[in-house]
PDB file of N, CA and C in Angstrom:
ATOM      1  N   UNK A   1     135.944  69.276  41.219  1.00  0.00           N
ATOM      2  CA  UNK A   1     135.077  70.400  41.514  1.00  0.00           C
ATOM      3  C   UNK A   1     134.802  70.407  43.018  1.00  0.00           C
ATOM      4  N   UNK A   2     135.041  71.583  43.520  1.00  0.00           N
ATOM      5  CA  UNK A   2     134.485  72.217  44.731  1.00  0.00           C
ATOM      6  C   UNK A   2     132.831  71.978  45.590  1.00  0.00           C
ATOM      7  N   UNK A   3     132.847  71.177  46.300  1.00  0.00           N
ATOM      8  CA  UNK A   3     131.697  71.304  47.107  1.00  0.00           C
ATOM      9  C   UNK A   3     130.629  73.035  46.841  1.00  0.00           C
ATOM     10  N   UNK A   4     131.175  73.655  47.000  1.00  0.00           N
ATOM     11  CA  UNK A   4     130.706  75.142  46.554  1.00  0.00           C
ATOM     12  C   UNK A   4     130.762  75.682  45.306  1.00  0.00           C
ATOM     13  N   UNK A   5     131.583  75.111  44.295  1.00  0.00           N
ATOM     14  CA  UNK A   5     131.056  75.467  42.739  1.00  0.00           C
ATOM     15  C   UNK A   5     130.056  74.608  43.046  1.00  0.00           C
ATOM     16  N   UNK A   6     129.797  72.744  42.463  1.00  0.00           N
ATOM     17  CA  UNK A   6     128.975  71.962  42.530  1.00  0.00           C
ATOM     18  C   UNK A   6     127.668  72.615  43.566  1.00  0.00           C
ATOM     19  N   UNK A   7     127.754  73.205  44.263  1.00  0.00           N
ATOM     20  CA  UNK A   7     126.313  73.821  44.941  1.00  0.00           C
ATOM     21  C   UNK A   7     126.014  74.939  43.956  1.00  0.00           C
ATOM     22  N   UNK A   8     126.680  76.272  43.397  1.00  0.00           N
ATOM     23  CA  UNK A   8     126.604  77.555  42.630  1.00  0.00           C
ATOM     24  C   UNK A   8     126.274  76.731  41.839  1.00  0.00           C
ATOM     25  N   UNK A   9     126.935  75.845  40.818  1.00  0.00           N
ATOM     26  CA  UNK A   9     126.478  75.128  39.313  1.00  0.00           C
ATOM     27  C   UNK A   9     124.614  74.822  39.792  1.00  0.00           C
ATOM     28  N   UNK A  10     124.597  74.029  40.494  1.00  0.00           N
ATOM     29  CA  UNK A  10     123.031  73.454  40.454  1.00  0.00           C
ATOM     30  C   UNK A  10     122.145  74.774  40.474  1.00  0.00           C
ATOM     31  N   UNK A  11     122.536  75.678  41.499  1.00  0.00           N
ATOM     32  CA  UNK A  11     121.763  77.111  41.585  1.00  0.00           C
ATOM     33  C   UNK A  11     121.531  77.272  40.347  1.00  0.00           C
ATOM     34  N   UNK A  12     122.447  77.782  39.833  1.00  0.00           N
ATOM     35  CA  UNK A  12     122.673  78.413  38.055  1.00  0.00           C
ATOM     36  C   UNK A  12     121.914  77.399  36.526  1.00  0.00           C
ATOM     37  N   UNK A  13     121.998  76.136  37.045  1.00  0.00           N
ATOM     38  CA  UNK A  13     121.171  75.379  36.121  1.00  0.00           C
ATOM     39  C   UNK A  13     120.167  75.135  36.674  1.00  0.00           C
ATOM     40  N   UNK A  14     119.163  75.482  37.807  1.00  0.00           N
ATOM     41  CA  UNK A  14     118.044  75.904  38.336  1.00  0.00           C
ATOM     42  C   UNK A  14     116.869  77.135  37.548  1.00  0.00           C
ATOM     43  N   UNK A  15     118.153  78.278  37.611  1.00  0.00           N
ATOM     44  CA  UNK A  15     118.087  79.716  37.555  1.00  0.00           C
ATOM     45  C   UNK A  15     117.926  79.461  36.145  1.00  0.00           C
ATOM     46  N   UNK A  16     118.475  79.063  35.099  1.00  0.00           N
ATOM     47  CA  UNK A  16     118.543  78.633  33.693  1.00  0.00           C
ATOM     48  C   UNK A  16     117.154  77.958  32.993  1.00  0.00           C
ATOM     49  N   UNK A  17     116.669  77.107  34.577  1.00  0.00           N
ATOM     50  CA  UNK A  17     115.994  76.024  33.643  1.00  0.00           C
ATOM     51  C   UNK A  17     114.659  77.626  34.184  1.00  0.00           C
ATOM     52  N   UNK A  18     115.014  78.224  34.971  1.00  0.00           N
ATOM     53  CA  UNK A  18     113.342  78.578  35.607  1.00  0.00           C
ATOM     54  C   UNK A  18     113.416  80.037  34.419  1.00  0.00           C
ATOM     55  N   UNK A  19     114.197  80.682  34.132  1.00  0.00           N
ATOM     56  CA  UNK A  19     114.406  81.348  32.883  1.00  0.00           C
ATOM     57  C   UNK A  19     113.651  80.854  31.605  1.00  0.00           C
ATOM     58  N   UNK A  20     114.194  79.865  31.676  1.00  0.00           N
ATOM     59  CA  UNK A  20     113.771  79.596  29.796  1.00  0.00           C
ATOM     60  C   UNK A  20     112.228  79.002  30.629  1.00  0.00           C
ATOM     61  N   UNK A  21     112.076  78.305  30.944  1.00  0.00           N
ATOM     62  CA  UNK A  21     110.555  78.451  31.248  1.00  0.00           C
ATOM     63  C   UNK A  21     109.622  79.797  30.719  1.00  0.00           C
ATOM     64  N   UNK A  22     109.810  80.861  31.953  1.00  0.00           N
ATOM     65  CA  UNK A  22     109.450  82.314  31.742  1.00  0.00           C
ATOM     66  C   UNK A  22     109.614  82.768  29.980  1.00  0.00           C
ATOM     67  N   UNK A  23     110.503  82.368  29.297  1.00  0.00           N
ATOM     68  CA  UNK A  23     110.360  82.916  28.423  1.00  0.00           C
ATOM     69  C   UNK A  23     109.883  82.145  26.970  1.00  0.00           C
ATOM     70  N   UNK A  24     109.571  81.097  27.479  1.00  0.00           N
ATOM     71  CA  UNK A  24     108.644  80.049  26.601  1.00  0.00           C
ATOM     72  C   UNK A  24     106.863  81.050  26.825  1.00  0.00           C
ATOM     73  N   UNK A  25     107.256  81.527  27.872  1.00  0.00           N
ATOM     74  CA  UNK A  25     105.876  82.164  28.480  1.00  0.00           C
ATOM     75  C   UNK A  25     105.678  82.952  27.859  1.00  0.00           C
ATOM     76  N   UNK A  26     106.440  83.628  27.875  1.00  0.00           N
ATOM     77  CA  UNK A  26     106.137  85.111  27.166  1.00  0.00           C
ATOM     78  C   UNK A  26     106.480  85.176  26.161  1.00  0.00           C
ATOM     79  N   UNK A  27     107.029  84.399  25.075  1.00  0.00           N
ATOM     80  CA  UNK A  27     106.792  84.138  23.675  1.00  0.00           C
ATOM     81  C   UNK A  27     105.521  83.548  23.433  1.00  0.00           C
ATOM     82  N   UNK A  28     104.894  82.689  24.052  1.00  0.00           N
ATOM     83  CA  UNK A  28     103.508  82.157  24.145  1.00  0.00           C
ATOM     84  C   UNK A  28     102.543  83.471  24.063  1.00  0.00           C
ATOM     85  N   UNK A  29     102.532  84.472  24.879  1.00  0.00           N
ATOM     86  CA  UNK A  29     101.715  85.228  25.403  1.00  0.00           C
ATOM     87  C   UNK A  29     101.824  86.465  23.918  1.00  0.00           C
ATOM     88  N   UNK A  30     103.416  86.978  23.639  1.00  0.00           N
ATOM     89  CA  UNK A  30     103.513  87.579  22.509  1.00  0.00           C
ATOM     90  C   UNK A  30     102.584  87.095  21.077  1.00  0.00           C
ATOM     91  N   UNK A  31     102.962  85.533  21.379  1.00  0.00           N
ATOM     92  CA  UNK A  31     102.274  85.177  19.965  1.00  0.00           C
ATOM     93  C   UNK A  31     101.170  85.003  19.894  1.00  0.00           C
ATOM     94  N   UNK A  32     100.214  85.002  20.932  1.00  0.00           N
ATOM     95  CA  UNK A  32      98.429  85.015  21.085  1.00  0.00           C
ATOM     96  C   UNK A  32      97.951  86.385  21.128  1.00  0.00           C
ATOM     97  N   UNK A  33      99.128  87.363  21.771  1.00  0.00           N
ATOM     98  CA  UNK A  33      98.697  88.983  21.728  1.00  0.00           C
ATOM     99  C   UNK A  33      98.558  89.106  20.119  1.00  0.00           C
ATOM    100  N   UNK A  34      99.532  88.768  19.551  1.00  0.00           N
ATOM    101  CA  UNK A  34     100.006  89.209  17.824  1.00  0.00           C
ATOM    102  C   UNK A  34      98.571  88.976  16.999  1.00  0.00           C
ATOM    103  N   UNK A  35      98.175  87.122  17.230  1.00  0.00           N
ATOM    104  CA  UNK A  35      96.989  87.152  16.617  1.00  0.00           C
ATOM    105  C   UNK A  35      95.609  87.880  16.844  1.00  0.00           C
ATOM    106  N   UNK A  36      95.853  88.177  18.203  1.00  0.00           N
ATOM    107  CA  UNK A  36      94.632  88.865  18.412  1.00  0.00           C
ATOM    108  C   UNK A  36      94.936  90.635  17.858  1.00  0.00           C
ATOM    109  N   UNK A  37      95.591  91.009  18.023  1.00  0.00           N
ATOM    110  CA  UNK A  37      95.402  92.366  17.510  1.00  0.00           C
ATOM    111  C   UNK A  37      95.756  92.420  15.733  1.00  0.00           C
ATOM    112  N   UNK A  38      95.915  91.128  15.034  1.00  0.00           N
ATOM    113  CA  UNK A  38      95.996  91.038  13.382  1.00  0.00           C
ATOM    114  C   UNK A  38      94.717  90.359  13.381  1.00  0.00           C
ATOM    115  N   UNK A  39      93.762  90.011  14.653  1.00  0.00           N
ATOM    116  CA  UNK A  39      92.057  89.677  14.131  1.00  0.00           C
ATOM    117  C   UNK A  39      92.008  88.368  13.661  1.00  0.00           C
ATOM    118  N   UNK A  40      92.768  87.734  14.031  1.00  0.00           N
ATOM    119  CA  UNK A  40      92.998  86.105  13.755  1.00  0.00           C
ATOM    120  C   UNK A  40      92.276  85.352  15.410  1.00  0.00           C
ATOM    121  N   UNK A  41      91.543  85.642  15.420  1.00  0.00           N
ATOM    122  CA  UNK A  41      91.313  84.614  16.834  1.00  0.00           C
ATOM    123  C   UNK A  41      89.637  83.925  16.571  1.00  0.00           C
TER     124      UNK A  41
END
């Protein structure tokens, strides 16, 4: 592997890890909206 893939790869499994973060988030946020508007809180 390429000095410059091996730099793009780390970007991209950066970009990946900071993604699924965000969307741990906002499944979090969906599923506290859900209970609160079904009156579960």
């Amino acid at each position: 592997m390429r000095v410059d893939q091996a730099t793009r790869l780390k970007g991209l499994e950066q970009e990946h890890a900071r993604l699924k973060r965000l969307v741990a988030d906002l499944s979090l946020d969906n599923s506290i909206l859900k209970e609160v508007a079904a009156g579960n809180f």
